[in-house]
PDB file of N, CA and C in Angstrom:
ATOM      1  N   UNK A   1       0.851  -1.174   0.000  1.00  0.00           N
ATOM      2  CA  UNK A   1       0.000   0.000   0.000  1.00  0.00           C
ATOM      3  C   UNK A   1       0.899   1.239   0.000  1.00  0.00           C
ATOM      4  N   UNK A   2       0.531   2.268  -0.678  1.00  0.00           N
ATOM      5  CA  UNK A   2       1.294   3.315  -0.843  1.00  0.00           C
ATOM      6  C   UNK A   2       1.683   4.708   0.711  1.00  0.00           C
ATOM      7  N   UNK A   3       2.334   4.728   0.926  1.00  0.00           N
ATOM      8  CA  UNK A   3       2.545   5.653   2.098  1.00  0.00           C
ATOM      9  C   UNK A   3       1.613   7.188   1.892  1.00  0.00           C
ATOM     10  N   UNK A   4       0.917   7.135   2.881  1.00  0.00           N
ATOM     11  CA  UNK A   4      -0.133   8.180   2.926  1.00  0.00           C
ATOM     12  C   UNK A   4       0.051   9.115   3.855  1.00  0.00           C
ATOM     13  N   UNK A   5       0.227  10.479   3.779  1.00  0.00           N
ATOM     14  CA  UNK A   5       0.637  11.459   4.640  1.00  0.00           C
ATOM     15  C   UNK A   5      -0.097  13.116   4.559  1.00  0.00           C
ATOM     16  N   UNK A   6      -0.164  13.728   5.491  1.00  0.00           N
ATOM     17  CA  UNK A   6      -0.741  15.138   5.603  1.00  0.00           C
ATOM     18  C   UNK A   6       0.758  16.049   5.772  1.00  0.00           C
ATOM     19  N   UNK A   7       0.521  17.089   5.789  1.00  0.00           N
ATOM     20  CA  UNK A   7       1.325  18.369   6.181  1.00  0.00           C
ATOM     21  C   UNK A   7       1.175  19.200   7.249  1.00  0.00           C
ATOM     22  N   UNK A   8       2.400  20.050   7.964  1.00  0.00           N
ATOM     23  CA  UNK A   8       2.375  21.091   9.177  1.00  0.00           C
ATOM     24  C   UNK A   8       2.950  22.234   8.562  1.00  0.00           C
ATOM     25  N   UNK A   9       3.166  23.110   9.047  1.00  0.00           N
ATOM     26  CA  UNK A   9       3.564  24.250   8.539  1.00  0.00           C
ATOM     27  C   UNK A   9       5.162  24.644   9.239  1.00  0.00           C
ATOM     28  N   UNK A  10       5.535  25.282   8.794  1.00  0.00           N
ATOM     29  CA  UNK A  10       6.985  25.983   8.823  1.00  0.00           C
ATOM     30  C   UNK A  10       7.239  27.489   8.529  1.00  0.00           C
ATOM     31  N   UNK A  11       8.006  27.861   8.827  1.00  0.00           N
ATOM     32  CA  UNK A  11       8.092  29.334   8.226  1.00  0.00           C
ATOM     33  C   UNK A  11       9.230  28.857   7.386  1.00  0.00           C
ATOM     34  N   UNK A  12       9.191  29.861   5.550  1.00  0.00           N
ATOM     35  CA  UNK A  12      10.283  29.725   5.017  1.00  0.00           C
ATOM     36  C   UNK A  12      10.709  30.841   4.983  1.00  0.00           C
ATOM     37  N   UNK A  13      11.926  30.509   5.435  1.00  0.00           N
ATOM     38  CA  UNK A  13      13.190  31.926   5.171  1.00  0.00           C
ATOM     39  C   UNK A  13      12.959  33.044   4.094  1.00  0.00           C
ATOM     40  N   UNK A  14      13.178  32.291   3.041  1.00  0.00           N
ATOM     41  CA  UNK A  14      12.921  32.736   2.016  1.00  0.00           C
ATOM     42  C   UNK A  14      11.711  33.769   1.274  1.00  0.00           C
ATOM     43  N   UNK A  15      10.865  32.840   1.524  1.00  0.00           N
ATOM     44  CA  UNK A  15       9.678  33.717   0.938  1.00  0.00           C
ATOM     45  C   UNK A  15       8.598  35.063   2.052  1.00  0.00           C
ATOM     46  N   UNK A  16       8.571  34.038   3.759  1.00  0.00           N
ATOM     47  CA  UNK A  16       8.602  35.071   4.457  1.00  0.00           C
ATOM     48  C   UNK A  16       6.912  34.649   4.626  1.00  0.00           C
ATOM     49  N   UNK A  17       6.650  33.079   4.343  1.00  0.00           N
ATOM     50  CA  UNK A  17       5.405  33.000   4.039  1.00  0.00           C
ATOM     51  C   UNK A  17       5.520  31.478   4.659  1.00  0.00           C
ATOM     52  N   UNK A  18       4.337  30.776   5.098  1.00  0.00           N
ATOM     53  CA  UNK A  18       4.041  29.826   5.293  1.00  0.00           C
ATOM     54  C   UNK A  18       4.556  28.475   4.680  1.00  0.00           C
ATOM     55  N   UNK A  19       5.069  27.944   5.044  1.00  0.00           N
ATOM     56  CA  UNK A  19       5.403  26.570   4.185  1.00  0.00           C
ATOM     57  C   UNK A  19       5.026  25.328   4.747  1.00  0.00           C
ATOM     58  N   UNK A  20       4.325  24.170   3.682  1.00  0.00           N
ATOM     59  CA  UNK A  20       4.174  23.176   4.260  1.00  0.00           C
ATOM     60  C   UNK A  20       5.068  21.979   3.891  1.00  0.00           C
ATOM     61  N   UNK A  21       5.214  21.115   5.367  1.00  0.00           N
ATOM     62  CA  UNK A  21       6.533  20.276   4.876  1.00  0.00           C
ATOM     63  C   UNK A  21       6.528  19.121   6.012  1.00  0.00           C
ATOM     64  N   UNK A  22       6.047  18.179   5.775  1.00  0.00           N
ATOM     65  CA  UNK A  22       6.217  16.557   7.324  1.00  0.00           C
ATOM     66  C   UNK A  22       5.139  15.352   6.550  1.00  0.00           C
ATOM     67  N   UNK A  23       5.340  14.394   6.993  1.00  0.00           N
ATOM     68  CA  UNK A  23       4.609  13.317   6.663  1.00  0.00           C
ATOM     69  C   UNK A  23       4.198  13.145   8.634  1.00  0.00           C
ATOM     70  N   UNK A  24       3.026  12.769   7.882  1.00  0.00           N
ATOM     71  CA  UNK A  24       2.435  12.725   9.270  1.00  0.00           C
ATOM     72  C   UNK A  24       1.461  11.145   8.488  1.00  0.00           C
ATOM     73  N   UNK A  25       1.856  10.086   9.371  1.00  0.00           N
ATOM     74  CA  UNK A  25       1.052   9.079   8.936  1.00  0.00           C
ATOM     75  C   UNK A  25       0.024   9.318   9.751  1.00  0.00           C
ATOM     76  N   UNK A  26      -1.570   8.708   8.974  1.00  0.00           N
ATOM     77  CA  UNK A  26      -3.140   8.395   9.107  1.00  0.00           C
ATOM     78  C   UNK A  26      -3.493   6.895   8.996  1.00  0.00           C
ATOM     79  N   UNK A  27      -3.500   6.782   9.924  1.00  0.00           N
ATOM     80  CA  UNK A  27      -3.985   5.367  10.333  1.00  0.00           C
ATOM     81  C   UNK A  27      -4.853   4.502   9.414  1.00  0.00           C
ATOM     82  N   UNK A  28      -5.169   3.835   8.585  1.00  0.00           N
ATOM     83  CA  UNK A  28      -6.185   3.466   8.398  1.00  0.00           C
ATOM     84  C   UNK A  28      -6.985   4.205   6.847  1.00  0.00           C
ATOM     85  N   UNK A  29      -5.641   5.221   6.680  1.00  0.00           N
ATOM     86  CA  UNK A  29      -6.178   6.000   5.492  1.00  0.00           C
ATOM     87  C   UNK A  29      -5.310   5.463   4.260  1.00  0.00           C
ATOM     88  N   UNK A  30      -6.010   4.824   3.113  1.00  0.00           N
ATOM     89  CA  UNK A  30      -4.518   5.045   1.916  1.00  0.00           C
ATOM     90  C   UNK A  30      -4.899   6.091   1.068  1.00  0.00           C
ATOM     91  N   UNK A  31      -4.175   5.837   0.155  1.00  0.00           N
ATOM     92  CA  UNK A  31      -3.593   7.424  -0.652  1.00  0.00           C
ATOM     93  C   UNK A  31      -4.787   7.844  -1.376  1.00  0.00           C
ATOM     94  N   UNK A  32      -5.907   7.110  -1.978  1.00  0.00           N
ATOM     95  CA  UNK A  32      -6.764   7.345  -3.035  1.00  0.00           C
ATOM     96  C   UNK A  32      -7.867   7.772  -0.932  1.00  0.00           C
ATOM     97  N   UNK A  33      -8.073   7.248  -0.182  1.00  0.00           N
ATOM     98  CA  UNK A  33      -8.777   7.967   0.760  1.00  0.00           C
ATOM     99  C   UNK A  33      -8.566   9.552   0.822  1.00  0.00           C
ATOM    100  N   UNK A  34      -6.705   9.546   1.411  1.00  0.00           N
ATOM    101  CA  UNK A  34      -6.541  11.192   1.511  1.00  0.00           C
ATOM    102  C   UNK A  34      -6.646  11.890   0.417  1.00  0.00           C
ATOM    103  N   UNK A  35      -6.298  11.154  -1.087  1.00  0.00           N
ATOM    104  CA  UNK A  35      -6.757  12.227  -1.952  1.00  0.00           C
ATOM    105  C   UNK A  35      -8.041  12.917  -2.316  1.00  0.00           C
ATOM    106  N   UNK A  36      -8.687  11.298  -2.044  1.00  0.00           N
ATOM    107  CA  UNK A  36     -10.361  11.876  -1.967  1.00  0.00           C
ATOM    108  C   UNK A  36     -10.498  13.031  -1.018  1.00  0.00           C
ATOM    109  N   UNK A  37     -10.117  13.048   0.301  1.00  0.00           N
ATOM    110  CA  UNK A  37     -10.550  14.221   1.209  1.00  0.00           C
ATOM    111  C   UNK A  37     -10.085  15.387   0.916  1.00  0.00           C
ATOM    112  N   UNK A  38      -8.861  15.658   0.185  1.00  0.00           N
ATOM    113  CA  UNK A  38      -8.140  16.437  -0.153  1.00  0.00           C
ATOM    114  C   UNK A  38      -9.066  17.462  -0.971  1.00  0.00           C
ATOM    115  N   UNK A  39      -9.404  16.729  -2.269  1.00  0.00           N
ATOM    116  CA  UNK A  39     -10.609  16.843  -2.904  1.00  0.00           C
ATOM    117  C   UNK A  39     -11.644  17.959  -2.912  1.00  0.00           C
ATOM    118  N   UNK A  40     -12.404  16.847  -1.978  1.00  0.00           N
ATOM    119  CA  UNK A  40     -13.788  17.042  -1.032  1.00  0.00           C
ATOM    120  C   UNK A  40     -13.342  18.878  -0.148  1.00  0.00           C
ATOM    121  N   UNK A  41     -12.330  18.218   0.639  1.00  0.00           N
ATOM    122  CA  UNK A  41     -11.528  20.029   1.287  1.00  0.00           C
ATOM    123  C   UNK A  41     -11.778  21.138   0.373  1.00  0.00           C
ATOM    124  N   UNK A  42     -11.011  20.789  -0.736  1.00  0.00           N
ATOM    125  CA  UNK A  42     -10.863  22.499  -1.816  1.00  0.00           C
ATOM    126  C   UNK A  42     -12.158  22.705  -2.289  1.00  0.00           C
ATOM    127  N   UNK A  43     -13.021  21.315  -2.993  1.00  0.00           N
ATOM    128  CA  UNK A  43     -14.197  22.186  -3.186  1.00  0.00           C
ATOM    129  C   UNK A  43     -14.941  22.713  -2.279  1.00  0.00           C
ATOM    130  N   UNK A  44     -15.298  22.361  -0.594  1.00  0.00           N
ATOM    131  CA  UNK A  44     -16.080  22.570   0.277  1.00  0.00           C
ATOM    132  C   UNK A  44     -15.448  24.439   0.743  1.00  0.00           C
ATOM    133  N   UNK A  45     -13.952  24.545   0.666  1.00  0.00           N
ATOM    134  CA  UNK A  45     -13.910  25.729   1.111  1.00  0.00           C
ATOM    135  C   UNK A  45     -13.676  26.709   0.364  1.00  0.00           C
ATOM    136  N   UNK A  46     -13.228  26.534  -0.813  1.00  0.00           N
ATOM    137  CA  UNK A  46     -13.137  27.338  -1.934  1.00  0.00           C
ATOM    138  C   UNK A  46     -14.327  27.690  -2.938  1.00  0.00           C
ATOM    139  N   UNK A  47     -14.819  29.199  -3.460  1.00  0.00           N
ATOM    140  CA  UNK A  47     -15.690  29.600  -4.045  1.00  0.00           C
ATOM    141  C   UNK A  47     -15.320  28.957  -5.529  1.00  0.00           C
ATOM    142  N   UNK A  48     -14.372  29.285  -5.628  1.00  0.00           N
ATOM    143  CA  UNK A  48     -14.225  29.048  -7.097  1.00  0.00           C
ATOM    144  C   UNK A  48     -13.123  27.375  -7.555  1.00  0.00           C
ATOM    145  N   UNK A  49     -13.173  26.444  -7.451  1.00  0.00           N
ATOM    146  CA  UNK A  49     -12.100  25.387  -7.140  1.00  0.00           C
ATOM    147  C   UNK A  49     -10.727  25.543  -8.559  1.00  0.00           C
ATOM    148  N   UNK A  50     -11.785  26.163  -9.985  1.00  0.00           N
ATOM    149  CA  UNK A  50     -10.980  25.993 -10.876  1.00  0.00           C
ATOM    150  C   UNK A  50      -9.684  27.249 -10.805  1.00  0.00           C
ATOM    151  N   UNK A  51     -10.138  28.291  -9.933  1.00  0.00           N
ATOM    152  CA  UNK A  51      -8.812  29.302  -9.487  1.00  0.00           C
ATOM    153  C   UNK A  51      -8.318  28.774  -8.655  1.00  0.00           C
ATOM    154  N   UNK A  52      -8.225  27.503  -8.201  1.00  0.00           N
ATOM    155  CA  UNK A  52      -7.484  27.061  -6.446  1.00  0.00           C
ATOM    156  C   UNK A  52      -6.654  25.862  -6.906  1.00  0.00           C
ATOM    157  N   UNK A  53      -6.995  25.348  -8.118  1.00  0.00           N
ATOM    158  CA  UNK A  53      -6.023  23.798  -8.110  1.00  0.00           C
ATOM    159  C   UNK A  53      -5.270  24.718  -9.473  1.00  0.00           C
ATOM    160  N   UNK A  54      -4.173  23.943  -9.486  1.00  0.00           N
ATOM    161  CA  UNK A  54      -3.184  24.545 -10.482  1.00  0.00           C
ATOM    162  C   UNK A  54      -2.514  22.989 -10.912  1.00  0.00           C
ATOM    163  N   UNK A  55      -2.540  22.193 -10.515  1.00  0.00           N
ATOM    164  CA  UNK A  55      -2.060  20.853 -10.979  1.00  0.00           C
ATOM    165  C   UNK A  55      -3.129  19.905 -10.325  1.00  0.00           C
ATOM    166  N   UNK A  56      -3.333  18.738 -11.067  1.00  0.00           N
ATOM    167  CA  UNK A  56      -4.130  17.662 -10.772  1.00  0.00           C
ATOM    168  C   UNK A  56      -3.768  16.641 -11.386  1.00  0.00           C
ATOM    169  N   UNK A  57      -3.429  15.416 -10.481  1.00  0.00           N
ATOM    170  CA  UNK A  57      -3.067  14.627 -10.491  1.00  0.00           C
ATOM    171  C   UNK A  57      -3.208  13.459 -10.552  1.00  0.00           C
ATOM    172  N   UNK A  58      -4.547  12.660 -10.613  1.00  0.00           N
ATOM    173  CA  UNK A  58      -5.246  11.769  -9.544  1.00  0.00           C
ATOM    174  C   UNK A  58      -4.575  10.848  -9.578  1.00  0.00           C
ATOM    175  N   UNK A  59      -3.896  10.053 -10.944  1.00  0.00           N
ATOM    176  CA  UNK A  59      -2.813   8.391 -10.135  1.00  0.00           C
ATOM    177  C   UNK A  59      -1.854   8.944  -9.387  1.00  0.00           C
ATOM    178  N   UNK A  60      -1.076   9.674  -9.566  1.00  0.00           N
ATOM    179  CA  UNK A  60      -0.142  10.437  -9.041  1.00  0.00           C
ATOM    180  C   UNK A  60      -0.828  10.489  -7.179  1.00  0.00           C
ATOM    181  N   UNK A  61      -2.223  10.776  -6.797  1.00  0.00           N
ATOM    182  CA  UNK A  61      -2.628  11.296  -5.737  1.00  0.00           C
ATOM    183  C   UNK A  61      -1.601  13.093  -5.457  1.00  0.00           C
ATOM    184  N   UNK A  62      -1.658  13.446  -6.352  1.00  0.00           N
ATOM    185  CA  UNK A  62      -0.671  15.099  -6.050  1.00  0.00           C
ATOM    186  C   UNK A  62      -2.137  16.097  -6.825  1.00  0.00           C
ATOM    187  N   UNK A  63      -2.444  17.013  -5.862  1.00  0.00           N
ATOM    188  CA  UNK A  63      -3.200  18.343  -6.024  1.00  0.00           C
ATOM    189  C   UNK A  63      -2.437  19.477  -5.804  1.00  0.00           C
ATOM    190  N   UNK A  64      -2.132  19.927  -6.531  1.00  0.00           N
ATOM    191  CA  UNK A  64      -1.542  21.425  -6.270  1.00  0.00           C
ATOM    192  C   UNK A  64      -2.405  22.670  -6.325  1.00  0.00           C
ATOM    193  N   UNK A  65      -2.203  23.449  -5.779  1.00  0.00           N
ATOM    194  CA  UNK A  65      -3.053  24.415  -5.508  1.00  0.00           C
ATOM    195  C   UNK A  65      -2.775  25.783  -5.199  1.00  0.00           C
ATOM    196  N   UNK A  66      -3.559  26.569  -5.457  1.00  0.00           N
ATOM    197  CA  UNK A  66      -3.164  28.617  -4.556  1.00  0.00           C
ATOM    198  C   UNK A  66      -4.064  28.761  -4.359  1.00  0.00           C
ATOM    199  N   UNK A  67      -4.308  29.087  -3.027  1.00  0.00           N
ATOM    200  CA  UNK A  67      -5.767  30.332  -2.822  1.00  0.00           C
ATOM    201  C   UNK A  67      -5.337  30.596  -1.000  1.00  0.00           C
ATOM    202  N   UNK A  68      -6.529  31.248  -1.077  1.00  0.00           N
ATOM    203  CA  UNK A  68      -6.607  31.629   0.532  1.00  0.00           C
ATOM    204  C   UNK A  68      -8.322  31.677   0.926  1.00  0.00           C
ATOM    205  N   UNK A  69      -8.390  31.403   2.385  1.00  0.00           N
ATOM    206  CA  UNK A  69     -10.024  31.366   3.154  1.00  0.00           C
ATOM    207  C   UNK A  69      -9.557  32.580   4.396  1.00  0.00           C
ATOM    208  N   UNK A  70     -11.072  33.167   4.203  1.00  0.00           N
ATOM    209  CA  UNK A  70     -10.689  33.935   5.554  1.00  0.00           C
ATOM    210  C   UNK A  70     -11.317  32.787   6.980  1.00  0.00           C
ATOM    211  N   UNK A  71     -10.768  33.600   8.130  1.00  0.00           N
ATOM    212  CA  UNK A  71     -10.515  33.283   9.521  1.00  0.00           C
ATOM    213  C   UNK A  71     -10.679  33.941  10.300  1.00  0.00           C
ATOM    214  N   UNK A  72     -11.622  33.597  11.310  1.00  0.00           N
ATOM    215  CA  UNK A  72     -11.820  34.883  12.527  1.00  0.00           C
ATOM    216  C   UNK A  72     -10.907  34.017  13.658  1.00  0.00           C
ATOM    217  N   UNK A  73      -9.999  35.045  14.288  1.00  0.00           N
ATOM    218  CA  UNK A  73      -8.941  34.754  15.408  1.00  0.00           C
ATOM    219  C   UNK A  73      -9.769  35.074  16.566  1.00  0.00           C
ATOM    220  N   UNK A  74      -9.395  34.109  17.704  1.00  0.00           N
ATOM    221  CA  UNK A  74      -9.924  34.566  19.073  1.00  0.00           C
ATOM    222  C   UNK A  74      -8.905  34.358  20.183  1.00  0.00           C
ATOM    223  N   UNK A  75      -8.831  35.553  20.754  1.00  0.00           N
ATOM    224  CA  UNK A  75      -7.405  35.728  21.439  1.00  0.00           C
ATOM    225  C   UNK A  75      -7.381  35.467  22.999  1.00  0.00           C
ATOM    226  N   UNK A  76      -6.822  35.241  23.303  1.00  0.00           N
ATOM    227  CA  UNK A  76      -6.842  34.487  25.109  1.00  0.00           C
ATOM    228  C   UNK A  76      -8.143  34.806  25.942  1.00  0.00           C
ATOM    229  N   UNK A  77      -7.978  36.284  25.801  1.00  0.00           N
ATOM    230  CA  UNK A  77      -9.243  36.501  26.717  1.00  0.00           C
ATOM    231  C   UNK A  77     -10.858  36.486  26.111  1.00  0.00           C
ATOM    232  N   UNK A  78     -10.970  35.845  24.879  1.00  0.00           N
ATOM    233  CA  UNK A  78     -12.132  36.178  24.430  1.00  0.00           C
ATOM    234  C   UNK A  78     -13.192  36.216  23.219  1.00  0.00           C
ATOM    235  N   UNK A  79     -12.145  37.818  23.252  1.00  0.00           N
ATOM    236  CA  UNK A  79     -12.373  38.400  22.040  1.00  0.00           C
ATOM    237  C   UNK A  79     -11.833  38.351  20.906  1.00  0.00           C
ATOM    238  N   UNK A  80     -12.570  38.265  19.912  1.00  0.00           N
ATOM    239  CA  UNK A  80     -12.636  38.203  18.560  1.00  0.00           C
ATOM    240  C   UNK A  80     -11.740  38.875  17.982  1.00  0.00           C
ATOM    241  N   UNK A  81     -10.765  38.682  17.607  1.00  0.00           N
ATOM    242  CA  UNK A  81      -9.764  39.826  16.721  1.00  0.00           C
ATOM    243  C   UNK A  81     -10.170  39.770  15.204  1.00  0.00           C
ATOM    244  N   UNK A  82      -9.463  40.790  14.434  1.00  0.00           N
ATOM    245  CA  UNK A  82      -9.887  41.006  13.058  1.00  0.00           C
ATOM    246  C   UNK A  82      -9.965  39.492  12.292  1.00  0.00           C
ATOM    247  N   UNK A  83     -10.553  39.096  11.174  1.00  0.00           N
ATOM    248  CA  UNK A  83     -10.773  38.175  10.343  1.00  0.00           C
ATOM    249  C   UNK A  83      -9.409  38.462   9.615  1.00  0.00           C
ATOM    250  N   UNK A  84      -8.612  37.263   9.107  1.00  0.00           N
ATOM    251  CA  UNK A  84      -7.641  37.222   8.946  1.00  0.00           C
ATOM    252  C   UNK A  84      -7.382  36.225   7.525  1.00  0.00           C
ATOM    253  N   UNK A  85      -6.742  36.545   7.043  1.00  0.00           N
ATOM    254  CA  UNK A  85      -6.423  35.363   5.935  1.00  0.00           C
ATOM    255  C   UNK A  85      -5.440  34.290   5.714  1.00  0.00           C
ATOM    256  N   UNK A  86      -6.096  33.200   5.436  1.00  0.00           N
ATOM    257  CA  UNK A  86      -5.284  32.124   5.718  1.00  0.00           C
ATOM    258  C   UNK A  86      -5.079  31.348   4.505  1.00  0.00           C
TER     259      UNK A  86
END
């Protein structure tokens, strides 16, 4: 069965921007599962999916993608800080 893995984030030096980068094994998931969810993810949070994938892959299981969702932050004590983009 093919090794099936998610991502964490990093900061890159370089760009000064978010990077994702770890294999994190899922129990019980193989690769055509996480790709399915993967999937299922971009269209459920993205308005538009055909501006968000930029490569597609499916034997491969590789989606590439750009976009951003907004995010409301809530900070220790509470309150709601500005909506933020993620």
């Amino acid at each position: 069965m093919p090794v099936a893995h998610a991502q964490t984030t990093h900061p890159d030096s370089l760009a000064h921007a978010a990077a994702y980068q770890q294999v994190v094994p899922v129990p019980g998931a193989s690769a055509d599962d996480l790709y399915a969810r993967v999937r299922e993810w971009v269209a459920l949070t993205f308005d538009d999916v055909h501006q968000v994938v930029q490569f597609d892959a499916p034997a491969r299981h590789l989606l590439i993608g750009s976009g951003f969702t907004r995010g409301t932050v809530r900070r220790a004590n509470g309150k709601v800080a500005k909506t933020m983009l993620f």
